[in-house]
PDB file of N, CA and C in Angstrom:
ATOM      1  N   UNK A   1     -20.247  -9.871-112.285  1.00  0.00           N
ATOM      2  CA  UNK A   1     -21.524 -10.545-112.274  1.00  0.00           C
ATOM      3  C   UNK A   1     -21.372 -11.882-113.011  1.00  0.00           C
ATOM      4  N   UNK A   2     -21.774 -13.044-112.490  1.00  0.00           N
ATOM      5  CA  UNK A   2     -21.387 -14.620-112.642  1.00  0.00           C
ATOM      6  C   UNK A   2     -22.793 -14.479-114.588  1.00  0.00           C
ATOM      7  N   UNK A   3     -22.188 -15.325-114.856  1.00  0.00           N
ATOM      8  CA  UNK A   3     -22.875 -15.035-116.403  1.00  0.00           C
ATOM      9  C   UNK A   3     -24.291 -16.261-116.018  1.00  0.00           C
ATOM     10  N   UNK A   4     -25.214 -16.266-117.016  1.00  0.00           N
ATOM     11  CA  UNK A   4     -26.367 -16.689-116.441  1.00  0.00           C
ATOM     12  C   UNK A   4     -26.515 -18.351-117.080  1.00  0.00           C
ATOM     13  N   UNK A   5     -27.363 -18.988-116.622  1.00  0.00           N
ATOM     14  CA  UNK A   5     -26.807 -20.652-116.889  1.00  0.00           C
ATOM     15  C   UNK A   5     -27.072 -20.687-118.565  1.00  0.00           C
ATOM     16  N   UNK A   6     -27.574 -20.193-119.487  1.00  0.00           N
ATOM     17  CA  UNK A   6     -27.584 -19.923-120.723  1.00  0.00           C
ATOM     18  C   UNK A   6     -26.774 -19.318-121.677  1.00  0.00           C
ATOM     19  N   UNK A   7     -25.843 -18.991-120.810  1.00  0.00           N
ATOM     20  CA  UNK A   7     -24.617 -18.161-121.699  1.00  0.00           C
ATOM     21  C   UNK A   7     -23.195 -18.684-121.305  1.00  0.00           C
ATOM     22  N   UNK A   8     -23.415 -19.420-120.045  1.00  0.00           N
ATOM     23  CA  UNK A   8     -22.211 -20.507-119.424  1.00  0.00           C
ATOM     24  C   UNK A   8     -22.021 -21.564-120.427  1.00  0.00           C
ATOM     25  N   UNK A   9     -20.554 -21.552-120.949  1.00  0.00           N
ATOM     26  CA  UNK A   9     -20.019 -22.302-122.173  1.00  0.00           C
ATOM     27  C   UNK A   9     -19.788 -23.566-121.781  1.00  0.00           C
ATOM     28  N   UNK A  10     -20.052 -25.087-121.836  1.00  0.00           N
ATOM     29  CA  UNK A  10     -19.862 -26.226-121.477  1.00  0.00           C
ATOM     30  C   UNK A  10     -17.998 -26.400-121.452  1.00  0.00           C
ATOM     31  N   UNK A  11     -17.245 -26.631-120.388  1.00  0.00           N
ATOM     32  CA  UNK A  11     -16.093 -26.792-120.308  1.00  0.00           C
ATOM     33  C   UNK A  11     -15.581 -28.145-119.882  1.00  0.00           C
ATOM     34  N   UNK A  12     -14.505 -28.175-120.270  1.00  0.00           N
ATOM     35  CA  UNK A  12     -14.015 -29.637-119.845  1.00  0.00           C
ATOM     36  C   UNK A  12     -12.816 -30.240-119.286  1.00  0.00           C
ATOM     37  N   UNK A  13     -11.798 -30.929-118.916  1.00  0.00           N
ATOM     38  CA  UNK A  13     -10.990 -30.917-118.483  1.00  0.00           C
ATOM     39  C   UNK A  13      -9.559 -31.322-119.721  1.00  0.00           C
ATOM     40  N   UNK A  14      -8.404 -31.477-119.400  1.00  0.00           N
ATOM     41  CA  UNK A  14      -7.400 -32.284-120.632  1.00  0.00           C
ATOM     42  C   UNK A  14      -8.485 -33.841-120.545  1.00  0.00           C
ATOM     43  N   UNK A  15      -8.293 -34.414-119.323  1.00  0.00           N
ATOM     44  CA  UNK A  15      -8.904 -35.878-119.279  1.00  0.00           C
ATOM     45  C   UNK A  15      -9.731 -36.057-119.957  1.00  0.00           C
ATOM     46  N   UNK A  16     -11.018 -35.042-119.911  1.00  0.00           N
ATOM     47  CA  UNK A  16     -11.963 -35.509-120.646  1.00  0.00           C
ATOM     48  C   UNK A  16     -12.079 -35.177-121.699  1.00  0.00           C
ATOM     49  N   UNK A  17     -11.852 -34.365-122.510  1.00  0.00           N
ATOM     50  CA  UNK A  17     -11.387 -33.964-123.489  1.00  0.00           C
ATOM     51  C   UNK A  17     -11.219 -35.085-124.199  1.00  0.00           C
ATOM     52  N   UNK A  18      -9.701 -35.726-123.406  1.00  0.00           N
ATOM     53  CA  UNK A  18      -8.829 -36.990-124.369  1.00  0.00           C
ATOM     54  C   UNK A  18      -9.916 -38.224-124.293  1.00  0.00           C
ATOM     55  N   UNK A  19     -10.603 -38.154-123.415  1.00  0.00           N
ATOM     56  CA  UNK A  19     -11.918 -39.643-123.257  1.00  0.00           C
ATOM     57  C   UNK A  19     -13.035 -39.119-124.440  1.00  0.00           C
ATOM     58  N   UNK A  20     -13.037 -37.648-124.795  1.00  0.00           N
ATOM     59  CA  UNK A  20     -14.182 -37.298-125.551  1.00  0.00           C
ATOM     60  C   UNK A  20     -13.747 -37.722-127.113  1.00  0.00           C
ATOM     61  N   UNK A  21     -12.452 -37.921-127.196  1.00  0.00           N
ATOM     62  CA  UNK A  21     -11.598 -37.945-128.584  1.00  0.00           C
ATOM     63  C   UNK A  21     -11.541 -39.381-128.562  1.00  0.00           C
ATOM     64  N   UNK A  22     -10.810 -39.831-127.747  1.00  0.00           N
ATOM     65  CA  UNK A  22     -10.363 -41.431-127.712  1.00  0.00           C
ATOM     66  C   UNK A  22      -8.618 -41.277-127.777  1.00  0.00           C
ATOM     67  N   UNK A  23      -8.377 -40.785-127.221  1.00  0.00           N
ATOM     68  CA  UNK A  23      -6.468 -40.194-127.178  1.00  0.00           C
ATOM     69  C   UNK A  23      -6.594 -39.723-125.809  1.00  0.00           C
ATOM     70  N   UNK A  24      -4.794 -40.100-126.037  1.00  0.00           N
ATOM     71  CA  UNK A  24      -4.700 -39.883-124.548  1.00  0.00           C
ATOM     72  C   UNK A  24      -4.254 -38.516-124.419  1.00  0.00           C
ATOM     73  N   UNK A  25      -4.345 -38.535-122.728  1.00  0.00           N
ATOM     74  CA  UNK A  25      -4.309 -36.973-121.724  1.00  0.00           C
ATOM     75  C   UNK A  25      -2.793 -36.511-122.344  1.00  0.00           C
ATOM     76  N   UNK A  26      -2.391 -37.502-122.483  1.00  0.00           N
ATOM     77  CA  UNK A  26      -0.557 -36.491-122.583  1.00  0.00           C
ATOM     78  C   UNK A  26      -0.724 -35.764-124.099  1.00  0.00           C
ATOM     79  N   UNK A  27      -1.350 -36.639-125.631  1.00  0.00           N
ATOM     80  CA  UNK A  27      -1.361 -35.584-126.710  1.00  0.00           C
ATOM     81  C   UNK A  27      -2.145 -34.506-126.476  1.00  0.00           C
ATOM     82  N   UNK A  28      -3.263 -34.557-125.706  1.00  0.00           N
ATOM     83  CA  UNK A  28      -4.073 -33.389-125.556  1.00  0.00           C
ATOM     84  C   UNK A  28      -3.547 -32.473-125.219  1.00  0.00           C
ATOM     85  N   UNK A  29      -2.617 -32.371-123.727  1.00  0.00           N
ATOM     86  CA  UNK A  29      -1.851 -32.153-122.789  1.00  0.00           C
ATOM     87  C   UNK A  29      -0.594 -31.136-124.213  1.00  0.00           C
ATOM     88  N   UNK A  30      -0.005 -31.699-124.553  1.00  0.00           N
ATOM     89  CA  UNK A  30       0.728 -31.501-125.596  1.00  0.00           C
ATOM     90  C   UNK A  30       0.021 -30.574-126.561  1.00  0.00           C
ATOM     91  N   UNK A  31      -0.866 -30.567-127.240  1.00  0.00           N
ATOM     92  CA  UNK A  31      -1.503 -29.757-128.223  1.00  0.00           C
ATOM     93  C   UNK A  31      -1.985 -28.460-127.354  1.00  0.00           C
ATOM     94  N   UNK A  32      -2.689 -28.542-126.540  1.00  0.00           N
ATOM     95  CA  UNK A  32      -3.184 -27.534-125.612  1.00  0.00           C
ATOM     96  C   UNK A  32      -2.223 -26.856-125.300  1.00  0.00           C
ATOM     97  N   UNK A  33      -0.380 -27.279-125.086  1.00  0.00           N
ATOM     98  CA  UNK A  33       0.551 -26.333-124.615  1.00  0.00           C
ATOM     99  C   UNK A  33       1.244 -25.812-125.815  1.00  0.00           C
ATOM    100  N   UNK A  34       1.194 -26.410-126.582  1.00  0.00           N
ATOM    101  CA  UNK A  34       2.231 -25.701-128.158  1.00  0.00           C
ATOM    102  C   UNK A  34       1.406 -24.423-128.559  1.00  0.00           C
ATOM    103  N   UNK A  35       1.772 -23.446-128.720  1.00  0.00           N
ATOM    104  CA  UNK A  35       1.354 -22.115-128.793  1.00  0.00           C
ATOM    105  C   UNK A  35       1.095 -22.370-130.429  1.00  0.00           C
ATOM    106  N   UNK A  36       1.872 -22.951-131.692  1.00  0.00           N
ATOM    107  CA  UNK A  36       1.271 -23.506-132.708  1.00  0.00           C
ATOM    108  C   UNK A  36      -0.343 -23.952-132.900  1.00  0.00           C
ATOM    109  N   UNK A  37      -0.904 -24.285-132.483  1.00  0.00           N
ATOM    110  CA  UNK A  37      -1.770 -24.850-132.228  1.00  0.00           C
ATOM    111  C   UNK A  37      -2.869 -24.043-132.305  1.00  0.00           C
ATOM    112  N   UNK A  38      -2.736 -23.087-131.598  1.00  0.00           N
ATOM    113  CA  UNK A  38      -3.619 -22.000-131.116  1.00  0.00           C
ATOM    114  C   UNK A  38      -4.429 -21.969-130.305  1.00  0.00           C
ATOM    115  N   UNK A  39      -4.801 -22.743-129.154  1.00  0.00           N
ATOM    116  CA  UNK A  39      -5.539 -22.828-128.230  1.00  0.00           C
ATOM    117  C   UNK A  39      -5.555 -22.117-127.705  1.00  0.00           C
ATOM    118  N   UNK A  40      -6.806 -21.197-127.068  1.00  0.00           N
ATOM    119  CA  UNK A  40      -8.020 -20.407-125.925  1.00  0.00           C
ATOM    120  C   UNK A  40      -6.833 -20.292-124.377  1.00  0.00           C
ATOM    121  N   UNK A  41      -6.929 -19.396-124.389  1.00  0.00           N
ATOM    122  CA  UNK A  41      -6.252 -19.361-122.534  1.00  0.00           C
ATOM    123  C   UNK A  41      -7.179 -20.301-121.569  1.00  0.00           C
ATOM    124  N   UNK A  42      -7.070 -21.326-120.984  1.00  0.00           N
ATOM    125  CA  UNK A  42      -7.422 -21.972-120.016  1.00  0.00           C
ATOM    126  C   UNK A  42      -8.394 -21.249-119.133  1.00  0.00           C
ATOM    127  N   UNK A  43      -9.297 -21.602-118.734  1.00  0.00           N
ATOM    128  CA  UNK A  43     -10.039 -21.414-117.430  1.00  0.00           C
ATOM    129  C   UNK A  43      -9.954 -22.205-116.169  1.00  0.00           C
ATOM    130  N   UNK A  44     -10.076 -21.785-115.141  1.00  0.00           N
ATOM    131  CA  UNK A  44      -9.979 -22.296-113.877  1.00  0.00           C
ATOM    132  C   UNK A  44     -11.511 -22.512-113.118  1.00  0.00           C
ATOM    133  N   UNK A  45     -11.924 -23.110-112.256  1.00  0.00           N
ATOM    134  CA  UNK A  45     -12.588 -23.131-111.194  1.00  0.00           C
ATOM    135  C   UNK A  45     -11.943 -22.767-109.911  1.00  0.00           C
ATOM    136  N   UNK A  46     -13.080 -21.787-109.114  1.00  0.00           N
ATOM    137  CA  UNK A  46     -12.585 -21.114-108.200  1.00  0.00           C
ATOM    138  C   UNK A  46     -12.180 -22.699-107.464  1.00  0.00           C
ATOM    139  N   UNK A  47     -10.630 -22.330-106.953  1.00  0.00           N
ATOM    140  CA  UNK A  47      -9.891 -23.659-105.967  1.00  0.00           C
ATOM    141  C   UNK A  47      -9.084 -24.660-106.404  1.00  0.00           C
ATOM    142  N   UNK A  48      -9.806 -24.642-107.797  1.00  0.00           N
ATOM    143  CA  UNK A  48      -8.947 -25.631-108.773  1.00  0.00           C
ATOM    144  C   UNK A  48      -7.769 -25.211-109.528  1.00  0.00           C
ATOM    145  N   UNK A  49      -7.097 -26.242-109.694  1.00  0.00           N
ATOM    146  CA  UNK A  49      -5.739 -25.801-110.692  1.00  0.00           C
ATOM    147  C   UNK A  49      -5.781 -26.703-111.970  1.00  0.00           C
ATOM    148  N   UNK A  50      -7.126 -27.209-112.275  1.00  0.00           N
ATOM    149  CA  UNK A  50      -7.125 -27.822-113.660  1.00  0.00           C
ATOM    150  C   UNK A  50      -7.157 -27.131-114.504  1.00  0.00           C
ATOM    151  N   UNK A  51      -7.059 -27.097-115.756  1.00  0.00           N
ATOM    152  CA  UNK A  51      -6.934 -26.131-116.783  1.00  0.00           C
ATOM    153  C   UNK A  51      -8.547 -26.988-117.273  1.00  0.00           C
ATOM    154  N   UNK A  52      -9.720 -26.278-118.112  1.00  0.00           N
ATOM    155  CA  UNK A  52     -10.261 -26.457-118.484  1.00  0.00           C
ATOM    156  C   UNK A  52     -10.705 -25.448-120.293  1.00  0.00           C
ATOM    157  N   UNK A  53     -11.276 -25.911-121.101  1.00  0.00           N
ATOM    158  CA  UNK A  53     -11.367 -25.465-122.336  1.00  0.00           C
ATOM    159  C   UNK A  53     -13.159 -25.926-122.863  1.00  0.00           C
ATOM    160  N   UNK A  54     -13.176 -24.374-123.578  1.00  0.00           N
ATOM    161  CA  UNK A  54     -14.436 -24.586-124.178  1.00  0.00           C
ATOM    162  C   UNK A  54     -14.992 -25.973-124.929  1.00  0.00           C
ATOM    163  N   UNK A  55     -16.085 -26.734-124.781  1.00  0.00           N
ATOM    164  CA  UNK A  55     -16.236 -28.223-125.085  1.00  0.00           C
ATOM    165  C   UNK A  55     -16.484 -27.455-126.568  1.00  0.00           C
ATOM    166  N   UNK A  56     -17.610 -26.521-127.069  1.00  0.00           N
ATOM    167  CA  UNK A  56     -17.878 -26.330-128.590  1.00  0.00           C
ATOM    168  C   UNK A  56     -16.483 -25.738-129.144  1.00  0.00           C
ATOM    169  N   UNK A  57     -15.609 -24.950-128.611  1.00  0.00           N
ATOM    170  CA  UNK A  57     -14.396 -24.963-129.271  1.00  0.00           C
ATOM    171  C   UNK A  57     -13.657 -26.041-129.948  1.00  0.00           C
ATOM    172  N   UNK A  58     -13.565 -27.254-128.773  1.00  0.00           N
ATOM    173  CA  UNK A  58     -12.330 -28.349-128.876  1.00  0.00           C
ATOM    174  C   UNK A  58     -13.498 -28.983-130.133  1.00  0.00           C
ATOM    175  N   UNK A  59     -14.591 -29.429-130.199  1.00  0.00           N
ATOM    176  CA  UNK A  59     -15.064 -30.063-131.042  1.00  0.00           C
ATOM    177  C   UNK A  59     -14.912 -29.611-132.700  1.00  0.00           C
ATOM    178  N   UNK A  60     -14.697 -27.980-132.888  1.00  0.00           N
ATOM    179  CA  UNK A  60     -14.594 -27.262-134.235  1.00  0.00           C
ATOM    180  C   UNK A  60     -12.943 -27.570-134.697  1.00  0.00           C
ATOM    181  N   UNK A  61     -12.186 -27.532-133.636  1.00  0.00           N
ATOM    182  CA  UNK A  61     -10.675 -27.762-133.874  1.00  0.00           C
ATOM    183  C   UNK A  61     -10.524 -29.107-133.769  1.00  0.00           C
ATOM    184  N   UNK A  62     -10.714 -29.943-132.968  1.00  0.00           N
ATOM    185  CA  UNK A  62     -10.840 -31.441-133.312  1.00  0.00           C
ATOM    186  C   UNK A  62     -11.254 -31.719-134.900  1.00  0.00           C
ATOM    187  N   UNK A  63     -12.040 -31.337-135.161  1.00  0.00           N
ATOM    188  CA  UNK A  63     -12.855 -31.950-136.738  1.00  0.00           C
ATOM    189  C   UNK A  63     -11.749 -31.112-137.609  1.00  0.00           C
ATOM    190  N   UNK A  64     -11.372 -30.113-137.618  1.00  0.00           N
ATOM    191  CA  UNK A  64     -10.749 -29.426-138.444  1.00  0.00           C
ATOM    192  C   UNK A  64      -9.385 -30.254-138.309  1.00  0.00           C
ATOM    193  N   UNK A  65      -8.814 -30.683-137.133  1.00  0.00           N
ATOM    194  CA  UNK A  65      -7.171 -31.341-137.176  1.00  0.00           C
ATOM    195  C   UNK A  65      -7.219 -32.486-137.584  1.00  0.00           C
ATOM    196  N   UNK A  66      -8.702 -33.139-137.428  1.00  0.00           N
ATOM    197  CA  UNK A  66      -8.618 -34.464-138.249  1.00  0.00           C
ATOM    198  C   UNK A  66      -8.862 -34.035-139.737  1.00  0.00           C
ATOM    199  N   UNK A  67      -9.273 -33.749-139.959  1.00  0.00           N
ATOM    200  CA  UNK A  67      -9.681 -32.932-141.710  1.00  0.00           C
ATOM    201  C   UNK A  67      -8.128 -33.039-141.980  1.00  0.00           C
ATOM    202  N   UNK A  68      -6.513 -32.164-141.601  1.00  0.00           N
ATOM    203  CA  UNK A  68      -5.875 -32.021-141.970  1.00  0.00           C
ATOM    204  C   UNK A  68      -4.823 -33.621-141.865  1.00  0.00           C
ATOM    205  N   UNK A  69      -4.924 -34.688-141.020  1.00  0.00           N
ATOM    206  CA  UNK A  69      -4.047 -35.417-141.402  1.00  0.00           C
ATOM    207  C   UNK A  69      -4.542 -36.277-142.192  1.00  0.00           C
ATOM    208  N   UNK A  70      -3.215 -36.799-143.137  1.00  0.00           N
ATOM    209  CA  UNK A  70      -3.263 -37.699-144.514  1.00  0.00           C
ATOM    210  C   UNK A  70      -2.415 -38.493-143.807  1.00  0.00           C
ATOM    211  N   UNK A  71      -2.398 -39.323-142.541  1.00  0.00           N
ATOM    212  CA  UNK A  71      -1.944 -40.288-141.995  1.00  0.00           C
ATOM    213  C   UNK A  71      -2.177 -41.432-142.923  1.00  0.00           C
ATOM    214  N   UNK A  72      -1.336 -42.167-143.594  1.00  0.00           N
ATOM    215  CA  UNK A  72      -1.620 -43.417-144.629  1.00  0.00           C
ATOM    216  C   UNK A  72      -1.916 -43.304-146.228  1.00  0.00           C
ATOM    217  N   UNK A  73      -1.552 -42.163-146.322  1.00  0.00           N
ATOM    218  CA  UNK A  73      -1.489 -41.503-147.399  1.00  0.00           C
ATOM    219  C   UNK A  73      -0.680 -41.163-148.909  1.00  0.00           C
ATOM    220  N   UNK A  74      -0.275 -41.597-149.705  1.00  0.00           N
ATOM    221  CA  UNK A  74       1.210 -40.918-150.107  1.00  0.00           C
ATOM    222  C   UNK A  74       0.554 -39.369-150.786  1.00  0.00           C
ATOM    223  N   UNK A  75       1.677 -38.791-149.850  1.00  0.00           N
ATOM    224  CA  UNK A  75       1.699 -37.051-150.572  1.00  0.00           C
ATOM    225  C   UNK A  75       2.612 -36.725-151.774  1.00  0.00           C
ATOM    226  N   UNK A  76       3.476 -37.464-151.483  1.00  0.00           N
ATOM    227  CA  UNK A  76       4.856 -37.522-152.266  1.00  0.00           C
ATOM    228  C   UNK A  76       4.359 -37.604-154.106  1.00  0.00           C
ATOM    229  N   UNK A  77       3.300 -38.324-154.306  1.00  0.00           N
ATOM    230  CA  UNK A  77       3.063 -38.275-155.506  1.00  0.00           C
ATOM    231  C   UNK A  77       2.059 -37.235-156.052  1.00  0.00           C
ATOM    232  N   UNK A  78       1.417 -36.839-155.126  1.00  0.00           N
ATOM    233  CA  UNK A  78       0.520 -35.276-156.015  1.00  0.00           C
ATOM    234  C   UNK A  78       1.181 -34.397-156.361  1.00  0.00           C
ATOM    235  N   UNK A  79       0.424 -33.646-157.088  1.00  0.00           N
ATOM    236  CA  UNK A  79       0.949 -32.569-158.097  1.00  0.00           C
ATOM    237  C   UNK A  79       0.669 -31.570-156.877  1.00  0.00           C
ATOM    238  N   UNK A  80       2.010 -30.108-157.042  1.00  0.00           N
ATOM    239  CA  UNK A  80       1.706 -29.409-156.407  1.00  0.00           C
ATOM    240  C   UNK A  80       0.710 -28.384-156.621  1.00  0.00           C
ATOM    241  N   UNK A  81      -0.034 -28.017-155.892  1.00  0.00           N
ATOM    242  CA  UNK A  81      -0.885 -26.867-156.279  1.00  0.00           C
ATOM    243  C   UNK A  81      -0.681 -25.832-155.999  1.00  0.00           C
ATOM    244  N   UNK A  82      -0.824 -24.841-156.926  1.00  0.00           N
ATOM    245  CA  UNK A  82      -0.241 -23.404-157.136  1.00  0.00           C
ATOM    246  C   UNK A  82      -1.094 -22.292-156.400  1.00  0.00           C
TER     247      UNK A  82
END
């Protein structure tokens, strides 16, 4: 039984995804395939062979992977924490 238009999760493609971020299709492309990462098994549309991913997912892991880089940063000088 097809789920009802209120419980249907907004999905999206790699493309748009990378247009929703501002990066391109190939890092997306890349993060989405490294099993590191942890990304959702893909969904399909009946006919299609795009891979598509939950839009409120990618937005909680987006904010969280930017949270983690210190791109421009020096690490080298903090103290380690125990």
């Amino acid at each position: 039984m097809p789920e009802s238009p209120e419980t249907q999760r907004e999905m999206m493609t790699i493309p748009k995804l990378a247009d929703r971020v501002g990066k391109s299709r190939t890092l997306i492309h890349r993060l989405a395939t490294n099993p590191e990462e942890g990304w959702p098994p893909p969904s399909f549309r009946p006919g299609s062979s795009r891979p598509e991913y939950p839009v409120d997912w990618f937005d909680a892991y987006w904010a969280e992977r930017q949270a983690r880089i210190t791109q421009g940063r020096r690490t080298d000088l903090e103290q380690p924490s125990e």
